[in-house]
Protein backbone atom coordinates (compact mmCIF):
# COMPACT_ATOMS: atom_id res chain seq x y z
CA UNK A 1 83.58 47.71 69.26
CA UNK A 2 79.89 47.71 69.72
CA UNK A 3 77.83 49.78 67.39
CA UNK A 4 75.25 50.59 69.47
CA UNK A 5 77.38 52.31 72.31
CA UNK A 6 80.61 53.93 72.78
CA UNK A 7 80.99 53.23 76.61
CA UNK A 8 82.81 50.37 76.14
CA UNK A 9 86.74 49.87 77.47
CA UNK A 10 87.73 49.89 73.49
CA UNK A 11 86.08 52.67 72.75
CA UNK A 12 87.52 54.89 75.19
CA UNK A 13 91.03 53.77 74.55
CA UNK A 14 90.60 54.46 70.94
CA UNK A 15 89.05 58.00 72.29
CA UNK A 16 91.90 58.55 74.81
CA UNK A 17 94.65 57.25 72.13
CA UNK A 18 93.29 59.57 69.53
CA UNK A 19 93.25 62.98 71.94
CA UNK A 20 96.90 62.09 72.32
CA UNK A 21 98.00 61.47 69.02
CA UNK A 22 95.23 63.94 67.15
CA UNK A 23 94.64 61.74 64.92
CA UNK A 24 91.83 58.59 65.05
CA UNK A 25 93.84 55.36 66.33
CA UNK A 26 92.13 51.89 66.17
CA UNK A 27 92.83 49.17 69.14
CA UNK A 28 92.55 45.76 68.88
CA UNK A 29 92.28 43.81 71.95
CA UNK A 30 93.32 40.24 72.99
CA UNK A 31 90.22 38.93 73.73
CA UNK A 32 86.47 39.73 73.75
CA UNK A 33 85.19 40.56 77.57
CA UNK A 34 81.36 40.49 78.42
CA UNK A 35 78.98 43.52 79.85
CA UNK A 36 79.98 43.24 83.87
CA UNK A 37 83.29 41.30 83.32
CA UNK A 38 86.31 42.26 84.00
CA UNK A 39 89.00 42.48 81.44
CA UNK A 40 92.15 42.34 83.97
CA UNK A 41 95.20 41.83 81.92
CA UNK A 42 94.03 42.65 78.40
CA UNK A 43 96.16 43.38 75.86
CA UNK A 44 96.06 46.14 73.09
CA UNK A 45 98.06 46.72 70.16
CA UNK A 46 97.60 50.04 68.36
CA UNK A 47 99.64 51.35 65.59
CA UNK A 48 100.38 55.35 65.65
CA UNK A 49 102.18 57.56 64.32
CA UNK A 50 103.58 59.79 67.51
CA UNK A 51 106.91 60.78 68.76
CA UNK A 52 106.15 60.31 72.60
CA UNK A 53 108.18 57.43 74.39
CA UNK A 54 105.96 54.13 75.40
CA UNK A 55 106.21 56.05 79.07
CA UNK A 56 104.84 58.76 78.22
CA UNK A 57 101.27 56.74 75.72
CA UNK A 58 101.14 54.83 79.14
CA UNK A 59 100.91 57.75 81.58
CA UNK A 60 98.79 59.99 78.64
CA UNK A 61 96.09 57.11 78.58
CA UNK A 62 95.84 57.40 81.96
CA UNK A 63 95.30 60.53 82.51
CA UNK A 64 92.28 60.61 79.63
CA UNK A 65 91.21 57.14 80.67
CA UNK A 66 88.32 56.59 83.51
CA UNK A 67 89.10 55.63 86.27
CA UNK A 68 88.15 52.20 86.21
CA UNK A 69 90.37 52.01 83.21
CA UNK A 70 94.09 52.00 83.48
CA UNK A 71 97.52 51.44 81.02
CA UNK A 72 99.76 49.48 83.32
CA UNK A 73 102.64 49.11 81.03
CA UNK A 74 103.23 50.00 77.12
CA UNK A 75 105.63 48.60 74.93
CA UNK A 76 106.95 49.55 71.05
CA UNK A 77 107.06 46.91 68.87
CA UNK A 78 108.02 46.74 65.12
CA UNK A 79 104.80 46.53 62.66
CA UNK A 80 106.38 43.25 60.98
């Protein structure tokens, strides 16, 4: 996360995650990506606390995500 913007891809999953779970949910990406570079493949874990299948996180980020921003798959995972 940058502190002196919140338009960055981060920032609006955090924003999308947290309008689906309504609570505040923090993402950590893979990797760091530059201003103007794509981030194509990323990963991003995020722990919540929601009863909706990995389905239905993928198709709810879409649909509050931008769309030059997109969930292509989502996966539950243990927090071990």
């Amino acid at each position: 996360k940058q502190g002196n913007t919140d338009n960055t891809v981060q920032a609006r999953v955090e924003r999308a995650l947290e309008n689906l779970c309504g609570a505040p949910v923090e993402a950590r990406g893979s990797g760091r990506t530059d201003a103007g570079v794509h981030a194509l493949g990323q990963v991003v874990s995020a722990a919540m606390d929601t009863d909706l299948t990995p389905q239905e996180v993928r198709d709810g980020l879409n649909a509050h995500l931008p769309a030059d921003i997109a969930a292509v798959d989502c996966e539950e995972r243990d927090l071990r």
